[in-house]
PDB file of N, CA and C in Angstrom:
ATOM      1  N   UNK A   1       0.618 -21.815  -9.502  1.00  0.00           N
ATOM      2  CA  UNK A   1      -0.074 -20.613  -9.085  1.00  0.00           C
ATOM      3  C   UNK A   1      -0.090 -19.626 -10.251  1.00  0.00           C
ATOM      4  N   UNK A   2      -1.270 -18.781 -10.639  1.00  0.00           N
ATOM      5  CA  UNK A   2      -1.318 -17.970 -11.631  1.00  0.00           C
ATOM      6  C   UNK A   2      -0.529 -16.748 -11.133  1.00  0.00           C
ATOM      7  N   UNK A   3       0.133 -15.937 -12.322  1.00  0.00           N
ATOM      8  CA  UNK A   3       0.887 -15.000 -12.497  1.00  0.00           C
ATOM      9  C   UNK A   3      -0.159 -13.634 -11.797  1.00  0.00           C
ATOM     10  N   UNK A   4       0.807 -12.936 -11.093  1.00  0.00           N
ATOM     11  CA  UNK A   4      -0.273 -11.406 -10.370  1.00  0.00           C
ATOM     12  C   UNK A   4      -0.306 -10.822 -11.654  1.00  0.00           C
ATOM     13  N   UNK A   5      -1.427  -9.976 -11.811  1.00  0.00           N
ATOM     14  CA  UNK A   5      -1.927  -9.671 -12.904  1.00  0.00           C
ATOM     15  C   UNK A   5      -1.926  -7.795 -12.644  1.00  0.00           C
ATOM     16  N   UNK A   6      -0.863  -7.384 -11.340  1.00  0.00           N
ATOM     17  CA  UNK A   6      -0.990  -6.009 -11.088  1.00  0.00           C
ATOM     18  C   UNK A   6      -0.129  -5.213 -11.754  1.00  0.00           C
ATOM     19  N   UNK A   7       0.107  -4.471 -11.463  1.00  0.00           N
ATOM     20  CA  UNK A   7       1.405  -3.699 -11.748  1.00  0.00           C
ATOM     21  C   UNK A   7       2.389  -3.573 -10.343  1.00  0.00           C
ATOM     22  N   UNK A   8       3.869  -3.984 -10.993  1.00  0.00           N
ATOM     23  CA  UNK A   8       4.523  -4.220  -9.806  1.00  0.00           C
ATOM     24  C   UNK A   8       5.113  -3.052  -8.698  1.00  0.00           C
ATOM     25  N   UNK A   9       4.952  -3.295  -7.556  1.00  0.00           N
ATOM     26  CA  UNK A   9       5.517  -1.927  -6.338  1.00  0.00           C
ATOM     27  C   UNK A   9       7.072  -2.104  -7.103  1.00  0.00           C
ATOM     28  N   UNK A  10       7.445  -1.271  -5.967  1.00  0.00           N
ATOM     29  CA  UNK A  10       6.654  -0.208  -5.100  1.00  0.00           C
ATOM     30  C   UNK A  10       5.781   0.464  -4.982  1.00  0.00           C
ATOM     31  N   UNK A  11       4.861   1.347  -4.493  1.00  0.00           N
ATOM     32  CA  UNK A  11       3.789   1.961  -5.112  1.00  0.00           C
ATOM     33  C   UNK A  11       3.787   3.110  -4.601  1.00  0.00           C
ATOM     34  N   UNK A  12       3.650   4.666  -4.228  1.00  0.00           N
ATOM     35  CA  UNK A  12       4.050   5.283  -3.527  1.00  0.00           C
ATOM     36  C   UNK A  12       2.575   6.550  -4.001  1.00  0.00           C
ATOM     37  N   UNK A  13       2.396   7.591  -2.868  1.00  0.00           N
ATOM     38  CA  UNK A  13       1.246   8.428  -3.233  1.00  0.00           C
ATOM     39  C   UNK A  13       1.985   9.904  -2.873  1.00  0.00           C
ATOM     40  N   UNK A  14       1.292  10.877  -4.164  1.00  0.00           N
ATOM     41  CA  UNK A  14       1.821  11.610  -4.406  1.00  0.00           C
ATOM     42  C   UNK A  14       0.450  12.916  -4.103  1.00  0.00           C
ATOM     43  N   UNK A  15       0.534  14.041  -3.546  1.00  0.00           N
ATOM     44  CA  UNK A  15      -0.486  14.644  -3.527  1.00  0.00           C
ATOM     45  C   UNK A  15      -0.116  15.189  -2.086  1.00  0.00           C
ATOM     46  N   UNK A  16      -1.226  16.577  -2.450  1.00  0.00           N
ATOM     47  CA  UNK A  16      -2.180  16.739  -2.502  1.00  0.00           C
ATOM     48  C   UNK A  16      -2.141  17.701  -3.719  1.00  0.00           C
ATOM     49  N   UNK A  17      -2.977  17.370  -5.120  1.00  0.00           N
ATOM     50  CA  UNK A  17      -2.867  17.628  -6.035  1.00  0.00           C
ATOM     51  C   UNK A  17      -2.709  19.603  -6.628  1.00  0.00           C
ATOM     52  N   UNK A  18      -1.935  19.809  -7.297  1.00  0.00           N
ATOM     53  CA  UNK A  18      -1.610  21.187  -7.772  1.00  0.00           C
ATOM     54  C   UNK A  18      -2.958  22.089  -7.825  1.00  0.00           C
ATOM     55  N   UNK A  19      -4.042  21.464  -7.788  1.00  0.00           N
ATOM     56  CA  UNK A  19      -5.339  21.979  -7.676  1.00  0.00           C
ATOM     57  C   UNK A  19      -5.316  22.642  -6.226  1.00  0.00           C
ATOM     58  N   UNK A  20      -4.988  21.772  -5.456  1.00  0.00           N
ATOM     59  CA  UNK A  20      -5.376  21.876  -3.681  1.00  0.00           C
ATOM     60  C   UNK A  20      -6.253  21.212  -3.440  1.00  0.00           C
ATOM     61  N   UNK A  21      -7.085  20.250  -4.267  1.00  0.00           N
ATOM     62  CA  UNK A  21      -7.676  19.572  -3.880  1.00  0.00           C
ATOM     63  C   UNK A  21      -7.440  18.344  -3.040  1.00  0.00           C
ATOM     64  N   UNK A  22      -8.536  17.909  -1.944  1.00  0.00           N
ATOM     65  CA  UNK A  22      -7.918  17.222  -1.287  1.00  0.00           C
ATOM     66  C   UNK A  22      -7.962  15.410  -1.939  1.00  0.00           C
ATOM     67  N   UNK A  23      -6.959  15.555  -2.471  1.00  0.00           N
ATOM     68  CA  UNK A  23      -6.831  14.151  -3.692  1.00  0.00           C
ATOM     69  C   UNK A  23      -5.617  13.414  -3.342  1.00  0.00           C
ATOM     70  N   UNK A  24      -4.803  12.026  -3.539  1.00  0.00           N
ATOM     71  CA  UNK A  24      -4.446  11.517  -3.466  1.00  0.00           C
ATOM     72  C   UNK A  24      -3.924  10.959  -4.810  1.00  0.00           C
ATOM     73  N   UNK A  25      -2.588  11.162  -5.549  1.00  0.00           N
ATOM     74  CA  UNK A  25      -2.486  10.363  -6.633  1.00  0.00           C
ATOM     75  C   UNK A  25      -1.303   8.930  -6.014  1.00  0.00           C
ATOM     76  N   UNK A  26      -1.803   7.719  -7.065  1.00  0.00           N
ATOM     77  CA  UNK A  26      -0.835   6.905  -6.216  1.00  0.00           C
ATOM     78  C   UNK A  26      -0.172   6.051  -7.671  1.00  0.00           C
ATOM     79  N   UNK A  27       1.070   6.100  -7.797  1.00  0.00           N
ATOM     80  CA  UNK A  27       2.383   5.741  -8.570  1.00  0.00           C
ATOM     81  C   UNK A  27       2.476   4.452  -8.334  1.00  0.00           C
ATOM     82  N   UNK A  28       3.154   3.343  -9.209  1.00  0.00           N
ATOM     83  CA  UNK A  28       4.474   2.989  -9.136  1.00  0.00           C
ATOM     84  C   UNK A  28       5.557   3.385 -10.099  1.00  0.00           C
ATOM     85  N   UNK A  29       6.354   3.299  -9.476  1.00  0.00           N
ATOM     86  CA  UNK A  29       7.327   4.504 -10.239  1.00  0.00           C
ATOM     87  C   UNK A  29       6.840   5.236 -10.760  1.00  0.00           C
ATOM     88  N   UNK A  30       7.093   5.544 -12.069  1.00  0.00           N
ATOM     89  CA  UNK A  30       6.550   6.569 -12.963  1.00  0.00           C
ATOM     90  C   UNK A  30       5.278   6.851 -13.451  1.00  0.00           C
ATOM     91  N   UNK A  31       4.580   4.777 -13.192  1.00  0.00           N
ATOM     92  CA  UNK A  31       3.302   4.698 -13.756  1.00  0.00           C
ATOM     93  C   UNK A  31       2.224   5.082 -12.978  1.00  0.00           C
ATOM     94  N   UNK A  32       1.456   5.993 -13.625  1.00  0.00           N
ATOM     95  CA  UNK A  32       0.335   6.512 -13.080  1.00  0.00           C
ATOM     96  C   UNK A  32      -0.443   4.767 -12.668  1.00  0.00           C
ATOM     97  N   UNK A  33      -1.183   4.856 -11.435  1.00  0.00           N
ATOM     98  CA  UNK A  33      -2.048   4.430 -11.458  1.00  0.00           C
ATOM     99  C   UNK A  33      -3.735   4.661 -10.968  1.00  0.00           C
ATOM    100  N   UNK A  34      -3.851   5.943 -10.754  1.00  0.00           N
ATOM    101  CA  UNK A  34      -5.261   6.409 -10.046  1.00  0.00           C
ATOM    102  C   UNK A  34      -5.114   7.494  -8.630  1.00  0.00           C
ATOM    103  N   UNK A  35      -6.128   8.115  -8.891  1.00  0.00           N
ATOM    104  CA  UNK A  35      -6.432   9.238  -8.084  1.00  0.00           C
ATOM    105  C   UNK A  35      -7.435   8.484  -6.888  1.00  0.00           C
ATOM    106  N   UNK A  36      -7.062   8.801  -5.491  1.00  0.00           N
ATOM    107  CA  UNK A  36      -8.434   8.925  -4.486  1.00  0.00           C
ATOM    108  C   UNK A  36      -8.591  10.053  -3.902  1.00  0.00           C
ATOM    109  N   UNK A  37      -9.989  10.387  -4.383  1.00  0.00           N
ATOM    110  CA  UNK A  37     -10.862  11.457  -4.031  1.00  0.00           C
ATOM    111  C   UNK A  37     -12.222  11.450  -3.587  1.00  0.00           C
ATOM    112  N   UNK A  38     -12.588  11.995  -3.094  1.00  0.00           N
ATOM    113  CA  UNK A  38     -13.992  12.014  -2.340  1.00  0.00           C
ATOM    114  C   UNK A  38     -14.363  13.140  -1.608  1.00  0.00           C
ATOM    115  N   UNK A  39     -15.834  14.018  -2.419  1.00  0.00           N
ATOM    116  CA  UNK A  39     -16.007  14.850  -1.747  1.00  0.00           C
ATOM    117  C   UNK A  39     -16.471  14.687  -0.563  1.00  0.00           C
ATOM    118  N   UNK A  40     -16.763  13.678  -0.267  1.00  0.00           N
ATOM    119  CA  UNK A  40     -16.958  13.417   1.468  1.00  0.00           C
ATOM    120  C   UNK A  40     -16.131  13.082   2.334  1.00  0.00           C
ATOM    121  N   UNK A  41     -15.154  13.093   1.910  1.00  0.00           N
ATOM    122  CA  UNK A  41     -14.140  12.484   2.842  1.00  0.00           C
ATOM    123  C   UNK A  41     -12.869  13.920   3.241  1.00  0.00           C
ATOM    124  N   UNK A  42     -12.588  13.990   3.881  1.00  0.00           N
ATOM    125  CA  UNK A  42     -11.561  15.054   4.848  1.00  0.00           C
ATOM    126  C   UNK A  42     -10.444  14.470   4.109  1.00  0.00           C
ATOM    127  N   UNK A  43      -9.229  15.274   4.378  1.00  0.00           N
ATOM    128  CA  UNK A  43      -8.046  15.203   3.878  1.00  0.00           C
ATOM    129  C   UNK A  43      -7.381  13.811   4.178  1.00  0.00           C
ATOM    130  N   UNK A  44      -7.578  13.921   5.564  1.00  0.00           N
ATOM    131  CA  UNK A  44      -6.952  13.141   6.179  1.00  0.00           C
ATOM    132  C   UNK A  44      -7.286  11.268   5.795  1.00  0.00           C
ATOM    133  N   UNK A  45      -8.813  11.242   5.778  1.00  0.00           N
ATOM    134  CA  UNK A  45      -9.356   9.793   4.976  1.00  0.00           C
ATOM    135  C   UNK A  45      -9.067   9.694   3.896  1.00  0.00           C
ATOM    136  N   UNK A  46      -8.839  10.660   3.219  1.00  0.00           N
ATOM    137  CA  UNK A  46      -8.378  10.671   1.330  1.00  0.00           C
ATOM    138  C   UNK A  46      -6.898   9.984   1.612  1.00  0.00           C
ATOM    139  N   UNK A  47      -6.251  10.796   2.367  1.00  0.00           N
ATOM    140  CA  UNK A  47      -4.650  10.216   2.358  1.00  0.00           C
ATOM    141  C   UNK A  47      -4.193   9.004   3.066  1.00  0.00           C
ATOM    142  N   UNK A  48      -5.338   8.406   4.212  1.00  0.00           N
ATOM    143  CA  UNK A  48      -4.817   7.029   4.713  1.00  0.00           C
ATOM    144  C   UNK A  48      -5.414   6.231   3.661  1.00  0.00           C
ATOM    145  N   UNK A  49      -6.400   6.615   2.939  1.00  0.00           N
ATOM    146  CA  UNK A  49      -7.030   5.310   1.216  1.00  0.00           C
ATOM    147  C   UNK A  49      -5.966   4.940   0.688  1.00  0.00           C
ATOM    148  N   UNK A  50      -5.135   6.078   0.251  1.00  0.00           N
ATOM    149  CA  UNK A  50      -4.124   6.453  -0.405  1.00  0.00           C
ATOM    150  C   UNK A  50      -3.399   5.461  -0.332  1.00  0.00           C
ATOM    151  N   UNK A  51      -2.649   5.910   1.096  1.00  0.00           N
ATOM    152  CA  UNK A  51      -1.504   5.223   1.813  1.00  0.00           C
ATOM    153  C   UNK A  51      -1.350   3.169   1.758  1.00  0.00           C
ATOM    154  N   UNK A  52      -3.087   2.641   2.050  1.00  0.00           N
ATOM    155  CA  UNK A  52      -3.665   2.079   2.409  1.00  0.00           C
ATOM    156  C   UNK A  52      -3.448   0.801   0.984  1.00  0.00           C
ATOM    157  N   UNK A  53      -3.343   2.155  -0.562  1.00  0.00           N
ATOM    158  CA  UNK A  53      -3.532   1.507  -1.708  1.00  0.00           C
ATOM    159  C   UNK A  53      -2.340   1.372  -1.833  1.00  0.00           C
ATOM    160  N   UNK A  54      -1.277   1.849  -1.622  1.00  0.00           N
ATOM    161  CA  UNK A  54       0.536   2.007  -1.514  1.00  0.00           C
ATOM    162  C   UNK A  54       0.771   0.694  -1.397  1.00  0.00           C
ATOM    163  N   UNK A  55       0.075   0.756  -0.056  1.00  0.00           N
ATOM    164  CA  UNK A  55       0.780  -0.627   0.654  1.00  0.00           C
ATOM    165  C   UNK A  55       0.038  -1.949   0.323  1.00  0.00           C
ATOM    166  N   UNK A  56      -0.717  -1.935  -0.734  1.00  0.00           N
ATOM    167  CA  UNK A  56      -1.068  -3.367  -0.944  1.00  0.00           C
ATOM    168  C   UNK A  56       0.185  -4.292  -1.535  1.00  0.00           C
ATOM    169  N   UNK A  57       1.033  -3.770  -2.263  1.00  0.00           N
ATOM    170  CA  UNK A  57       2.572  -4.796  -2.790  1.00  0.00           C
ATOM    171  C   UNK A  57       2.722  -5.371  -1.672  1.00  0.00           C
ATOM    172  N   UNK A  58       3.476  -4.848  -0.375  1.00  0.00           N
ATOM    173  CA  UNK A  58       3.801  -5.167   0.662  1.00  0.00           C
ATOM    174  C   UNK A  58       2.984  -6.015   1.335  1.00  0.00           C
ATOM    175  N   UNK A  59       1.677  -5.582   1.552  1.00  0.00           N
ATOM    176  CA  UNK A  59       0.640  -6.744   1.879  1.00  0.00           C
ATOM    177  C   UNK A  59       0.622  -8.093   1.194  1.00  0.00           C
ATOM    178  N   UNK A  60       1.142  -8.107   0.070  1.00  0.00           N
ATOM    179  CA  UNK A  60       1.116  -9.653  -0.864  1.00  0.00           C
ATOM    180  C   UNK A  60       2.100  -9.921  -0.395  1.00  0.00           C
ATOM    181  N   UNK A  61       3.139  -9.173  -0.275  1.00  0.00           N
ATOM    182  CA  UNK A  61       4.585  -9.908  -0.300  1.00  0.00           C
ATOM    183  C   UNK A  61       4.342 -10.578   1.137  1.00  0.00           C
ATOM    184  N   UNK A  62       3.751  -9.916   2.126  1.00  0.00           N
ATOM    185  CA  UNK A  62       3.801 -10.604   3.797  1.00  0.00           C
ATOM    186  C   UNK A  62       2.764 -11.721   3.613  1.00  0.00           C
ATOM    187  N   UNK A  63       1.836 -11.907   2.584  1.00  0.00           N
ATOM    188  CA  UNK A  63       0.998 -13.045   2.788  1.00  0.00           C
ATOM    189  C   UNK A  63       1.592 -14.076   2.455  1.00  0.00           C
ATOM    190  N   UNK A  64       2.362 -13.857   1.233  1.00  0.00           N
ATOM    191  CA  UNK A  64       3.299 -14.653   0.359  1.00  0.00           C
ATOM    192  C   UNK A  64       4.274 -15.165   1.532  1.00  0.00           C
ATOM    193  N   UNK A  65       5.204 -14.219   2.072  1.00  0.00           N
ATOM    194  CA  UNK A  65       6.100 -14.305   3.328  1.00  0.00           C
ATOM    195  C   UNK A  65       5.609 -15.243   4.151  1.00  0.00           C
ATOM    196  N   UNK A  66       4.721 -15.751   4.624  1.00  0.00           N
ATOM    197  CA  UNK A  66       3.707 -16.169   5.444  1.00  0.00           C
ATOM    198  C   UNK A  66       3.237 -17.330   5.123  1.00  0.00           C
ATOM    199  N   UNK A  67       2.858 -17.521   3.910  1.00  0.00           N
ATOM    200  CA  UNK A  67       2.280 -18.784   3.304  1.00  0.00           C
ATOM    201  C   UNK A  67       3.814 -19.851   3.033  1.00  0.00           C
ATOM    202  N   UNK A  68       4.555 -18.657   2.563  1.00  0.00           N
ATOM    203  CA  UNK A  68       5.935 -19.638   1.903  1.00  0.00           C
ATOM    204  C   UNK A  68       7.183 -19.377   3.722  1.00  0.00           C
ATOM    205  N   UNK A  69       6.601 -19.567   4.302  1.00  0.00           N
ATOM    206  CA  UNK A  69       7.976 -19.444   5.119  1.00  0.00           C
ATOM    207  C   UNK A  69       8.390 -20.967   5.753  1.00  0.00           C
ATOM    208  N   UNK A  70       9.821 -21.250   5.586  1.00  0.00           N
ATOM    209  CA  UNK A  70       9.825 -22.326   5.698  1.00  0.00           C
ATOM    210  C   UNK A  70      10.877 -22.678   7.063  1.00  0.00           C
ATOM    211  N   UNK A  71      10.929 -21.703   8.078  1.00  0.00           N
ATOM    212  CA  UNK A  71      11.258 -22.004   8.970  1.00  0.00           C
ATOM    213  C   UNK A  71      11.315 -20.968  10.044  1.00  0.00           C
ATOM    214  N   UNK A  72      11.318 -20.835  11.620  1.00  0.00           N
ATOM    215  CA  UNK A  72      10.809 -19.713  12.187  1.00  0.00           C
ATOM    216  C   UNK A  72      11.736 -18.230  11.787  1.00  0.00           C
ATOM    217  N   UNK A  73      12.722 -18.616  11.177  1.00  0.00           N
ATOM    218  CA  UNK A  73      13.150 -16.839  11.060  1.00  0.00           C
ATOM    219  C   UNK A  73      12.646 -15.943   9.849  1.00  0.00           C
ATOM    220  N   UNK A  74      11.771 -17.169   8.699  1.00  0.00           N
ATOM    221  CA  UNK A  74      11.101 -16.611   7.502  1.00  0.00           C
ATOM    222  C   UNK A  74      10.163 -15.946   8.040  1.00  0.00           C
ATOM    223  N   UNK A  75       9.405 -17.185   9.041  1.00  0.00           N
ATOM    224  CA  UNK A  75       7.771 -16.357   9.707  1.00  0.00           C
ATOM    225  C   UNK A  75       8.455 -15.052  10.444  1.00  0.00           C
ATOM    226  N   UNK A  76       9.399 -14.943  11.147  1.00  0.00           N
ATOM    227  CA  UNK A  76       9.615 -13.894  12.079  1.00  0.00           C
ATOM    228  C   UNK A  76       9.978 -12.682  11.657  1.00  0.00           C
ATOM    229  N   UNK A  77      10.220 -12.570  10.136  1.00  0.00           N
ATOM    230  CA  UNK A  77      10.822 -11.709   9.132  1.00  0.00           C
ATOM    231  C   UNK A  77       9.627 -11.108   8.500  1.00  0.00           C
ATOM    232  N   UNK A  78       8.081 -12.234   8.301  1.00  0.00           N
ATOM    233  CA  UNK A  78       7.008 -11.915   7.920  1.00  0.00           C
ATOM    234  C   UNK A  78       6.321 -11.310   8.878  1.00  0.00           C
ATOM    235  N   UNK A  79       6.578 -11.488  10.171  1.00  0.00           N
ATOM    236  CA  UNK A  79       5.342 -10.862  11.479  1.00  0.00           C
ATOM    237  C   UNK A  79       6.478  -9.586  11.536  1.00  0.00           C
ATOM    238  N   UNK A  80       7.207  -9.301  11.432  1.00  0.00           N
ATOM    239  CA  UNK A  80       7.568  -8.637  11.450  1.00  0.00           C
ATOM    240  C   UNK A  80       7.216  -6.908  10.742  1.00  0.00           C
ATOM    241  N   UNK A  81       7.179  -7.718   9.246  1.00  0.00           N
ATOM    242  CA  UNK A  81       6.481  -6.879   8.042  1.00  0.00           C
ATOM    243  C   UNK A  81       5.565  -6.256   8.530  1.00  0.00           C
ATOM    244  N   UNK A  82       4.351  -7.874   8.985  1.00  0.00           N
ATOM    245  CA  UNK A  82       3.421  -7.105   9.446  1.00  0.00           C
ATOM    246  C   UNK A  82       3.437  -6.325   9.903  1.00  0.00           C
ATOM    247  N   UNK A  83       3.886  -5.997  11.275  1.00  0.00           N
ATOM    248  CA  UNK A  83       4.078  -5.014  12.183  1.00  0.00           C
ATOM    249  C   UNK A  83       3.839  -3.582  11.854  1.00  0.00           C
ATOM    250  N   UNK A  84       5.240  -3.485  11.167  1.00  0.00           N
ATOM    251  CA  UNK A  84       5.268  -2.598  10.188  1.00  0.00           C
ATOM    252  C   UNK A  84       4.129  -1.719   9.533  1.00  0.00           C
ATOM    253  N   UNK A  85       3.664  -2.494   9.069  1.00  0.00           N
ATOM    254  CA  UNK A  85       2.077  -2.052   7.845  1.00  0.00           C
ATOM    255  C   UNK A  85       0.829  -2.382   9.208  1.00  0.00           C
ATOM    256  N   UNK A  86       1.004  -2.740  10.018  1.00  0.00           N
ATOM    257  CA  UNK A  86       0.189  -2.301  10.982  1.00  0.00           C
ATOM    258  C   UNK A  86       0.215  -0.948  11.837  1.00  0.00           C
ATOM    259  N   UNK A  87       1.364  -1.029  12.326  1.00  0.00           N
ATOM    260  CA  UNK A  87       1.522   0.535  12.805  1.00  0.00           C
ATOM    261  C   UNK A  87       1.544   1.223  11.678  1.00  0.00           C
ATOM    262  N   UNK A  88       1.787   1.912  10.861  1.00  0.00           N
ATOM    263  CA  UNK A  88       1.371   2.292   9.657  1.00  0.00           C
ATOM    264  C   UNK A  88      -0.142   2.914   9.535  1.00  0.00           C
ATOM    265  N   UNK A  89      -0.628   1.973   9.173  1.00  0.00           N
ATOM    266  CA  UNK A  89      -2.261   1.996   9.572  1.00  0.00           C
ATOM    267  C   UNK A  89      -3.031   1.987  10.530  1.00  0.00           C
ATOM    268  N   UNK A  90      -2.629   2.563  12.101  1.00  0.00           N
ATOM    269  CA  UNK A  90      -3.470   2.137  12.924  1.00  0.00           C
ATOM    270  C   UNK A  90      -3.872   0.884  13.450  1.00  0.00           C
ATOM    271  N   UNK A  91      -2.956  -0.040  13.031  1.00  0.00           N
ATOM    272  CA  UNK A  91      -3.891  -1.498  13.577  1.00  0.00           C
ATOM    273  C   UNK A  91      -2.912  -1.822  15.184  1.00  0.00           C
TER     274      UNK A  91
END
């Protein structure tokens, strides 16, 4: 399998920017990685993008969790995750 080519999580979002604008910056650790902004979008859609972009590490790791589980308490550890990053997001 080829090597992830991201930058590794945690990933975490920081904002709403010293401007007051309604912006979203999103980290891992220290490393900047990008602003979400949109003048069409309300505070509130700027910050679940945000949130949404946070949690993609976690999303690999549960697919990964999922693909590689090799017996029911791996899967149950992975639906679990899910869970998690579902309530999270509304799902």
């Amino acid at each position: 399998m080829a090597e992830s080519k991201f930058t590794p999580g945690p990933y975490c979002v920081m904002g709403p920017s010293e401007e007051g604008k309604a912006a979203r910056r999103v980290f891992a650790g220290t490393t900047y990685l990008g602003t979400v902004t949109n003048t069409d979008m309300d505070d509130k859609e700027i910050a679940a993008n945000a949130e949404l972009w946070a949690d993609a590490p976690r999303m690999l790791e549960l697919l990964r969790g999922i693909r590689d589980a090799e017996n029911n308490v791996e899967l149950y550890l992975s639906l679990k995750l899910a869970d998690a990053i579902l309530a999270k997001h509304g799902g």
